[in-house]
N, C-alpha and C. Protein backbone atom coordinates (compact mmCIF):
# COMPACT_ATOMS: atom_id res chain seq x y z
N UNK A 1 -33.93 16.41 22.83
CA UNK A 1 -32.63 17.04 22.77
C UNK A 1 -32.41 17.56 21.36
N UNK A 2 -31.81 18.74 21.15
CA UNK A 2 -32.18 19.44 19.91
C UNK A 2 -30.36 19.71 19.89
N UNK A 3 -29.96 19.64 18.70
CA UNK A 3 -28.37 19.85 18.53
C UNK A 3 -28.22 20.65 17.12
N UNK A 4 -27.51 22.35 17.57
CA UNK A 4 -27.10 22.67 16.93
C UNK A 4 -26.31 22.21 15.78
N UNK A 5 -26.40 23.05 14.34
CA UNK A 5 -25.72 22.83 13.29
C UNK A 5 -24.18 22.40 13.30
N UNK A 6 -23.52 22.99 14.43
CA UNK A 6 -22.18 22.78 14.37
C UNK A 6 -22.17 21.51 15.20
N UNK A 7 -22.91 21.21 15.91
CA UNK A 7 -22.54 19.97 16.29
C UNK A 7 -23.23 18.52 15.40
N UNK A 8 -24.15 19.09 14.83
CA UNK A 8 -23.74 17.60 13.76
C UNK A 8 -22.91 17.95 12.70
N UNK A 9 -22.50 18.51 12.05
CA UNK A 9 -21.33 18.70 11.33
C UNK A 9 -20.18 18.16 12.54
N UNK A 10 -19.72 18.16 13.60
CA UNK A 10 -18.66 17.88 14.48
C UNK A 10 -18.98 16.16 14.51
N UNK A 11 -20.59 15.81 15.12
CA UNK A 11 -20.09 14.52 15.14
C UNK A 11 -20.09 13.58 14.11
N UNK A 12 -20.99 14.44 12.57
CA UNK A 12 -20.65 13.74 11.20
C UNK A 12 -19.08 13.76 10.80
N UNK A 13 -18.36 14.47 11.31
CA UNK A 13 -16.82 14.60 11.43
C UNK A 13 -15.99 13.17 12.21
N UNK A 14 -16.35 13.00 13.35
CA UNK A 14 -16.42 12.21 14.09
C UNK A 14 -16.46 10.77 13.36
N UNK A 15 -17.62 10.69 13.42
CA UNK A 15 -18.37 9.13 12.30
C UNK A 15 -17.35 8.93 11.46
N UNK A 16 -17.13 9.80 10.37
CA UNK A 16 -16.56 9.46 8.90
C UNK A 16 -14.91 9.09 9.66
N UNK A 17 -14.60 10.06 10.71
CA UNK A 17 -13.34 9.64 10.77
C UNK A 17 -13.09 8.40 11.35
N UNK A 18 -13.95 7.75 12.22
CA UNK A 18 -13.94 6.70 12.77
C UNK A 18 -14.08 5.25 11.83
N UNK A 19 -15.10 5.64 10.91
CA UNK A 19 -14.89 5.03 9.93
C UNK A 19 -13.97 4.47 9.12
N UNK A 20 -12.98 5.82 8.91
CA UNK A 20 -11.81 5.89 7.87
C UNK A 20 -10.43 4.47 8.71
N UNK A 21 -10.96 4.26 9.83
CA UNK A 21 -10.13 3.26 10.74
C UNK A 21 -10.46 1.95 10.13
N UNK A 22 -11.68 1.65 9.59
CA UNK A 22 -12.17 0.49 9.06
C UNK A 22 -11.96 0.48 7.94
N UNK A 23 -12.18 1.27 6.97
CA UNK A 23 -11.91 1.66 4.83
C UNK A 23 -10.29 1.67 4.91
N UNK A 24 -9.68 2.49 5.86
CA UNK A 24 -7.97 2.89 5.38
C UNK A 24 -8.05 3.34 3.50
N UNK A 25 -9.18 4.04 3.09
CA UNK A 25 -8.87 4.62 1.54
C UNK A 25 -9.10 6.04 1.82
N UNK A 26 -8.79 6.85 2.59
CA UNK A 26 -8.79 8.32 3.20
C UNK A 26 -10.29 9.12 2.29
N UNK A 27 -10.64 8.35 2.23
CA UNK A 27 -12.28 8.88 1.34
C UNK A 27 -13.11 9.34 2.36
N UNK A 28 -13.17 8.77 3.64
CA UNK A 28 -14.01 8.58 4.44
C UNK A 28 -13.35 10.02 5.42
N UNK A 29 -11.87 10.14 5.46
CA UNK A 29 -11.04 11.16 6.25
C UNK A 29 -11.50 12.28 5.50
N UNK A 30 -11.73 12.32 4.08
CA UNK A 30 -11.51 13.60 3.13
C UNK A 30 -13.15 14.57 3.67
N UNK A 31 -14.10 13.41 3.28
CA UNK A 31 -15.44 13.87 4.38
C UNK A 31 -15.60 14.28 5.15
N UNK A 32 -14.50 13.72 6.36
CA UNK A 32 -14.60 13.82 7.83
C UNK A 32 -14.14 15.57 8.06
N UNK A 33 -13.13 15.63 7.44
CA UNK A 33 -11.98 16.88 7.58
C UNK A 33 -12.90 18.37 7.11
N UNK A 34 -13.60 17.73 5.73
CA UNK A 34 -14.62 18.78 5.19
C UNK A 34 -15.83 19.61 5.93
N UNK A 35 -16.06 18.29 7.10
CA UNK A 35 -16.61 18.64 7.86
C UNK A 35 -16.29 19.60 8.78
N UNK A 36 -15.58 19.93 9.03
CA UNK A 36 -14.79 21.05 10.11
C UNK A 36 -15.22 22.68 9.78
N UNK A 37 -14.67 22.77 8.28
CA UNK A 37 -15.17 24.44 8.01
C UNK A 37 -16.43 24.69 7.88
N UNK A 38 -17.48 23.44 8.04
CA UNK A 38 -18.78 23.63 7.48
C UNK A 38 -19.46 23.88 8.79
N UNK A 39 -18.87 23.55 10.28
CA UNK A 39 -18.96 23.43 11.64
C UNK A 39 -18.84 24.81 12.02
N UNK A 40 -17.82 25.21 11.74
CA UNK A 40 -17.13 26.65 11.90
C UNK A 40 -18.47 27.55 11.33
N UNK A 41 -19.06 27.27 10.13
CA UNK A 41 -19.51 28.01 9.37
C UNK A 41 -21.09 28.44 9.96
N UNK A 42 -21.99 26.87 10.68
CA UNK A 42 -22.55 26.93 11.57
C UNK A 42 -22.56 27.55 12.57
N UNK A 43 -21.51 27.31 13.39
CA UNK A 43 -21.19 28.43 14.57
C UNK A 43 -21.70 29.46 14.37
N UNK A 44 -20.61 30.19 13.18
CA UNK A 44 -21.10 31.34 12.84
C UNK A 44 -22.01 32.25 12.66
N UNK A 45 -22.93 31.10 12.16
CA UNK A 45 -24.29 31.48 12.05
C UNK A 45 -24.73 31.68 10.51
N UNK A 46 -23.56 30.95 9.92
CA UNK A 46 -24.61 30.72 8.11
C UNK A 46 -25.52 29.77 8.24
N UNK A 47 -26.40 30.15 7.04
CA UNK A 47 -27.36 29.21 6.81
C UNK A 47 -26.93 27.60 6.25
N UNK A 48 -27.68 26.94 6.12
CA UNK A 48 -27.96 25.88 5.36
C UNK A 48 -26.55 25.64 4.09
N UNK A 49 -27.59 25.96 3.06
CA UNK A 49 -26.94 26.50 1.70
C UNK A 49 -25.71 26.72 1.95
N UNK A 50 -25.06 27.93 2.88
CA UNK A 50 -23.87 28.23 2.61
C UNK A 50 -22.56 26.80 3.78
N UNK A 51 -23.19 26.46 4.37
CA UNK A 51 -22.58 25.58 5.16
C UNK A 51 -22.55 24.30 4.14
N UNK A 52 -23.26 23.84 3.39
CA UNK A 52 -23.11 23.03 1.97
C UNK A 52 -21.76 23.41 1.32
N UNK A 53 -22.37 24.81 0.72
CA UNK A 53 -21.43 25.44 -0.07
C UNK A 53 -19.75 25.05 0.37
N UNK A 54 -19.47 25.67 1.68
CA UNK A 54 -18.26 25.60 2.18
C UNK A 54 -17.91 24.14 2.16
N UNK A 55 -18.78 22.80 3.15
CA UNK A 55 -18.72 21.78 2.77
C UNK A 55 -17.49 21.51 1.64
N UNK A 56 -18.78 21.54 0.61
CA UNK A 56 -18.03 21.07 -0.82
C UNK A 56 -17.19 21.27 -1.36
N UNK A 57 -16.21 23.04 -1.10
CA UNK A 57 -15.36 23.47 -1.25
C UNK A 57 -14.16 23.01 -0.70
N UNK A 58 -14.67 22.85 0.72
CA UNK A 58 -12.95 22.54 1.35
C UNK A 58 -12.91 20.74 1.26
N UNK A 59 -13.74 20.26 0.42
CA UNK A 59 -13.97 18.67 -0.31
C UNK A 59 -12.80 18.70 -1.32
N UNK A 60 -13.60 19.85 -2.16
CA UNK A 60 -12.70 20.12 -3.28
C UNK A 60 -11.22 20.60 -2.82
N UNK A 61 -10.82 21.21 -2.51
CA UNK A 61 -9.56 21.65 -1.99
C UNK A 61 -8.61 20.29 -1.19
N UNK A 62 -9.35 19.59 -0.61
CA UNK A 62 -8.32 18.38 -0.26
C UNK A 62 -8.32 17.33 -1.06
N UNK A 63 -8.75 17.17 -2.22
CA UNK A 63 -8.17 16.04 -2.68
C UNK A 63 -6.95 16.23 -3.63
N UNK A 64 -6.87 17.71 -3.84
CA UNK A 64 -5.00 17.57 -4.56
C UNK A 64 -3.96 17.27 -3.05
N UNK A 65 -4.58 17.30 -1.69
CA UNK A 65 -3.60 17.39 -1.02
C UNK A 65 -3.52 16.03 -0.48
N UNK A 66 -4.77 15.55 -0.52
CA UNK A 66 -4.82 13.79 -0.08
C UNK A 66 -4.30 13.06 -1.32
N UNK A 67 -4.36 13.46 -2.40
CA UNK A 67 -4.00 12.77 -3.47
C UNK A 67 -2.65 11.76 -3.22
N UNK A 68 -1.78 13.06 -2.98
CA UNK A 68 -0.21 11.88 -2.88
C UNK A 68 0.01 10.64 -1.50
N UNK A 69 -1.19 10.91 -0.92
CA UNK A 69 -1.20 9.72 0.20
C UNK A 69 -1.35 8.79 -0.20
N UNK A 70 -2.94 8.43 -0.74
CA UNK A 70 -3.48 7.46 -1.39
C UNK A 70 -2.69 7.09 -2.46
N UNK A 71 -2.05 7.71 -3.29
CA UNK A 71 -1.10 6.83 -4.29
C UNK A 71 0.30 6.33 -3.58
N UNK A 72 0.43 6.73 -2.79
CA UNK A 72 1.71 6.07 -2.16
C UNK A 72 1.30 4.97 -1.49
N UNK A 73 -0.10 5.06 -0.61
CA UNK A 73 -0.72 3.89 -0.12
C UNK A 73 -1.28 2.48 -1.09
N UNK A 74 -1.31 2.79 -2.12
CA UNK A 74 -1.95 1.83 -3.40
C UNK A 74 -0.27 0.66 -3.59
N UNK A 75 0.46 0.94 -3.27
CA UNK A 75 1.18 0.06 -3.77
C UNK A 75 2.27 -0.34 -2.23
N UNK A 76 1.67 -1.03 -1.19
CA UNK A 76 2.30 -1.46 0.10
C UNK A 76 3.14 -2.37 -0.06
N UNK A 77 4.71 -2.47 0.04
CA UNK A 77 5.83 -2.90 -0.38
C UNK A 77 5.39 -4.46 1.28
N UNK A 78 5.74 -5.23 0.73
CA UNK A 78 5.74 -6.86 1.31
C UNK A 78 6.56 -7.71 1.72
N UNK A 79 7.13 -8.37 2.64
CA UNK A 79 7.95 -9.44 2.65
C UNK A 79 8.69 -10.02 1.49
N UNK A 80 7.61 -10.00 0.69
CA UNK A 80 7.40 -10.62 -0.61
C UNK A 80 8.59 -9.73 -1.35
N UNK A 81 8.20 -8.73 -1.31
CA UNK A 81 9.01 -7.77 -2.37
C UNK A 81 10.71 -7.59 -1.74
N UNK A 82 10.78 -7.95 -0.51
CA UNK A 82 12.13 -8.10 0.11
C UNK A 82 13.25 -9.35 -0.56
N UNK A 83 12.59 -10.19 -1.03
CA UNK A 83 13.14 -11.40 -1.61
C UNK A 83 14.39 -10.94 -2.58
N UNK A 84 13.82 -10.13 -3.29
CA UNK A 84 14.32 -9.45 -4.51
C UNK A 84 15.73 -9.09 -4.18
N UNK A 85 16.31 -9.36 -4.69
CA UNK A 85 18.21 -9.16 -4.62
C UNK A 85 18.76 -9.83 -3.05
N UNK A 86 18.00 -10.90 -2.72
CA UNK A 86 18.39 -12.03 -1.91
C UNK A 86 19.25 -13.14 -2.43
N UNK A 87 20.37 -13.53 -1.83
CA UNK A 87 21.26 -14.34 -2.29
C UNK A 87 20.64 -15.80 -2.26
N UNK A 88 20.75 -16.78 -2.65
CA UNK A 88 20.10 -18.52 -2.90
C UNK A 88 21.09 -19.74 -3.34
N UNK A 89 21.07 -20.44 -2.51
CA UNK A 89 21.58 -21.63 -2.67
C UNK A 89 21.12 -22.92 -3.66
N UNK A 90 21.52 -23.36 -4.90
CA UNK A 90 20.58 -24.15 -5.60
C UNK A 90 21.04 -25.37 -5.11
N UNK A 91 19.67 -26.10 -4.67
CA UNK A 91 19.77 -27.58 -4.30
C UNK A 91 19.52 -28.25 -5.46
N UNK A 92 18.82 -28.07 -6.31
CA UNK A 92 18.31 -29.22 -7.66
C UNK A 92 18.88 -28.23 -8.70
N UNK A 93 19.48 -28.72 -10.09
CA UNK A 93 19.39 -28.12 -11.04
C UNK A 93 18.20 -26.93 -11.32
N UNK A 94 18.34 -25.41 -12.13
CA UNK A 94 17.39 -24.98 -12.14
C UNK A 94 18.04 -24.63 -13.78
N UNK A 95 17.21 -24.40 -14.64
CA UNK A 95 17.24 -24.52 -15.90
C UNK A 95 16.46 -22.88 -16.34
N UNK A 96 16.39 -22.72 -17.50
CA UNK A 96 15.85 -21.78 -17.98
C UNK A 96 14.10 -22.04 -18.37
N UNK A 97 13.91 -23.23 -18.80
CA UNK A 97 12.62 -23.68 -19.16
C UNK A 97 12.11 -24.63 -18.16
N UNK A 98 13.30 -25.07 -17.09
CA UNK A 98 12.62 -25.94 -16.24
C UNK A 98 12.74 -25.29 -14.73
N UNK A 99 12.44 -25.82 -13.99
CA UNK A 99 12.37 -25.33 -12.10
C UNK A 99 13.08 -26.36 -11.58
N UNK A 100 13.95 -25.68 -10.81
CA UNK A 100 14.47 -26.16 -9.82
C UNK A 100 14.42 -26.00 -8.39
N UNK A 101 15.17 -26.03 -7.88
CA UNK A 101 14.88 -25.98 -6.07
C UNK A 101 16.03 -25.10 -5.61
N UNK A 102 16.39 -23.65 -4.66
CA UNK A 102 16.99 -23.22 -3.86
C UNK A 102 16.74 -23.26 -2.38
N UNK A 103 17.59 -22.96 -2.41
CA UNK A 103 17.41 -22.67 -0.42
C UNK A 103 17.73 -20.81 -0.07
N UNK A 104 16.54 -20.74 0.62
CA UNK A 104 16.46 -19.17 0.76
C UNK A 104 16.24 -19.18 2.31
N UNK A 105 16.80 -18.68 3.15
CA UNK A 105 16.90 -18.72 4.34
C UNK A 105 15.90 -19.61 4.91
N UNK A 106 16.73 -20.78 4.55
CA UNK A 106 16.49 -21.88 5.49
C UNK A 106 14.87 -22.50 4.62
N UNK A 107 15.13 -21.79 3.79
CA UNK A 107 13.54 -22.81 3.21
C UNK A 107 13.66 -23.05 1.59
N UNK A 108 12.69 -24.00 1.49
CA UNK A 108 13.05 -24.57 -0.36
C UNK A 108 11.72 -23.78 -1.32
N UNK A 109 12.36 -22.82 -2.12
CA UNK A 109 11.97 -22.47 -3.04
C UNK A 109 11.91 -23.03 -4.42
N UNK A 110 10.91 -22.90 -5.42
CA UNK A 110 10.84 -23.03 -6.45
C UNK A 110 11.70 -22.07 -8.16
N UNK A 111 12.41 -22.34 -8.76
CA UNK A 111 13.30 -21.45 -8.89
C UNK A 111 13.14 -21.79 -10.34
N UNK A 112 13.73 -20.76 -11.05
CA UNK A 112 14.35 -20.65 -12.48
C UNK A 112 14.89 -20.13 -12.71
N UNK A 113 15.97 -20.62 -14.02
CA UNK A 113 17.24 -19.27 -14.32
C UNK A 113 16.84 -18.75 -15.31
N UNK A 114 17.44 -16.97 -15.14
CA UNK A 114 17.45 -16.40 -16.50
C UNK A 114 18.48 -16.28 -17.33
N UNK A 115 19.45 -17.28 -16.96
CA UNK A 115 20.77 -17.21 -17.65
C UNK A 115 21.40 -18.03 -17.35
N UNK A 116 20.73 -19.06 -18.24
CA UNK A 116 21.57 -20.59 -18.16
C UNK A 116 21.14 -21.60 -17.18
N UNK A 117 22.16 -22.70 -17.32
CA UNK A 117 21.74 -23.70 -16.32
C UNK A 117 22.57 -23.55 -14.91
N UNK A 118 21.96 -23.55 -13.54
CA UNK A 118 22.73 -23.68 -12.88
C UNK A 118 23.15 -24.75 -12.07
N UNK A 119 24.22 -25.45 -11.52
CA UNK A 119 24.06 -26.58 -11.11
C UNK A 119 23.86 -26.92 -9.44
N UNK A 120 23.60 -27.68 -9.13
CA UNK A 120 23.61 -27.87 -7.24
C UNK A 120 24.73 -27.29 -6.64
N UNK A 121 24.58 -26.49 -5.72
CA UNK A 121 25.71 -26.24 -5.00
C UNK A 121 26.27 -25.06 -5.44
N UNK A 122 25.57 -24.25 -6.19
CA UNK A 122 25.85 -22.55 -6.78
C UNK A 122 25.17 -21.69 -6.62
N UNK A 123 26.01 -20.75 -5.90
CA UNK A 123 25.41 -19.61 -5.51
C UNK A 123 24.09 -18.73 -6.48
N UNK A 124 23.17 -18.36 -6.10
CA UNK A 124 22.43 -17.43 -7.05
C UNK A 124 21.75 -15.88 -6.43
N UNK A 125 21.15 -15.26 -7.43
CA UNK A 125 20.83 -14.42 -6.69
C UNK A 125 19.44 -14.26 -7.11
N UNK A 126 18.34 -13.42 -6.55
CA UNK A 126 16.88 -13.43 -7.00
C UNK A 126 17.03 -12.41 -7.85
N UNK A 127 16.46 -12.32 -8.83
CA UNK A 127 15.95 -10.93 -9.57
C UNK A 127 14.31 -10.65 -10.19
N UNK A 128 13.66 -11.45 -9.20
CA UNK A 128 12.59 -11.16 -9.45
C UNK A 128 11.80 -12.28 -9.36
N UNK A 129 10.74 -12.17 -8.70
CA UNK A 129 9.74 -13.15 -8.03
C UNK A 129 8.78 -13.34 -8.80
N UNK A 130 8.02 -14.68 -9.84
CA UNK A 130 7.23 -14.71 -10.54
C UNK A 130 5.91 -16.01 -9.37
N UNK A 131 5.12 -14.95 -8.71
CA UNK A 131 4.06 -15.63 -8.14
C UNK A 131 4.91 -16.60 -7.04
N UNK A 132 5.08 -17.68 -6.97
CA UNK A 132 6.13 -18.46 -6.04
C UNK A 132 7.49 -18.96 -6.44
N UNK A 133 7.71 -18.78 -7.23
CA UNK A 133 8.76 -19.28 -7.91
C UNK A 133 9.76 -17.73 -8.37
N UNK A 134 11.18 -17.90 -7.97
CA UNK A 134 11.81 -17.37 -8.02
C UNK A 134 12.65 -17.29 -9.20
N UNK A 135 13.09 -15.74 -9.88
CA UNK A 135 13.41 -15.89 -10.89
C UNK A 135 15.01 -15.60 -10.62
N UNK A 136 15.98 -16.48 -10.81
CA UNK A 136 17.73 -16.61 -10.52
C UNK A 136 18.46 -15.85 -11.57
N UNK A 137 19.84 -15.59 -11.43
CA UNK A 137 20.88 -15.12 -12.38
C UNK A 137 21.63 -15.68 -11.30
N UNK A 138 22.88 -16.42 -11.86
CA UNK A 138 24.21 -17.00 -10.80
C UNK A 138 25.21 -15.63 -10.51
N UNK A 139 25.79 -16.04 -9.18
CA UNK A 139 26.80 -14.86 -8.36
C UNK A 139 27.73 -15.55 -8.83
N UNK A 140 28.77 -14.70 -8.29
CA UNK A 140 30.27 -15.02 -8.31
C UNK A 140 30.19 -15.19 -7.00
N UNK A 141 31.12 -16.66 -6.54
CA UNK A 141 31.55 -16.72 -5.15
C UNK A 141 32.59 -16.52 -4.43
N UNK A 142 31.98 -15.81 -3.34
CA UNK A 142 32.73 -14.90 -2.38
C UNK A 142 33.90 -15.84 -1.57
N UNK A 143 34.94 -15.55 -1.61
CA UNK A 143 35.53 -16.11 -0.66
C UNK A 143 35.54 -15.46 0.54
């Protein structure tokens, strides 16, 4: 079985994109996609060389346009990062140099203040998550 130029360019298209399901770093898509005008170009009936040529070109041409994906994809916002301006209940003293204990929906966190001592039974709020331990500033309470 003998397969025209455009069809391995189609199913090297194929591959890389199937791939790109396993990587998720659109490197593998940017290949895949390049592959298309170089298919076309086959069809057509260019040679070798120029089906390269094109290749590489429309390579070059998508990565200013893949660019802003992949940097938006580099930094995937987390559960984790939801914490952040969550209100907290302090069960143990939490100190500035020492840790204490809150309650954050329904579970006991590790805590510290950045402003002062706070005592059991005062409201706080997160402003920032250092690894497991939560970093506090006290609220005003709501009636």
């Amino acid at each position: 079985m003998h397969l025209a130029g455009w069809q391995l360019w189609i199913a090297a298209a194929l591959l890389l994109a199937g791939g790109e399901l396993f990587h998720g770093a659109f490197a593998l898509l940017a290949l895949g996609l390049a592959c298309l005008p170089a298919a076309v170009t086959a069809a057509l009936g260019g040679g070798i060389s120029l089906q390269v040529i094109v290749f590489t070109l429309a390579l070059l041409a998508e990565i200013p346009l893949l660019k802003p994906l992949v940097v938006k994809r580099r930094h995937l916002a987390t559960n984790a990062d939801a914490i952040v301006g969550k209100r907290v209940r302090v069960l143990s003293a939490v100190k500035e140099h020492e840790d204490g204990v809150v309650l954050l929906t329904g579970e006991h966190w590790k805590a510290r203040s950045l402003a002062g001592e706070l005592a059991p039974g005062a409201d706080a709020q997160v402003v920032q998550r250092d690894g497991l331990c939560l970093l506090v500033v006290p609220t005003e309470r709501s009636s």
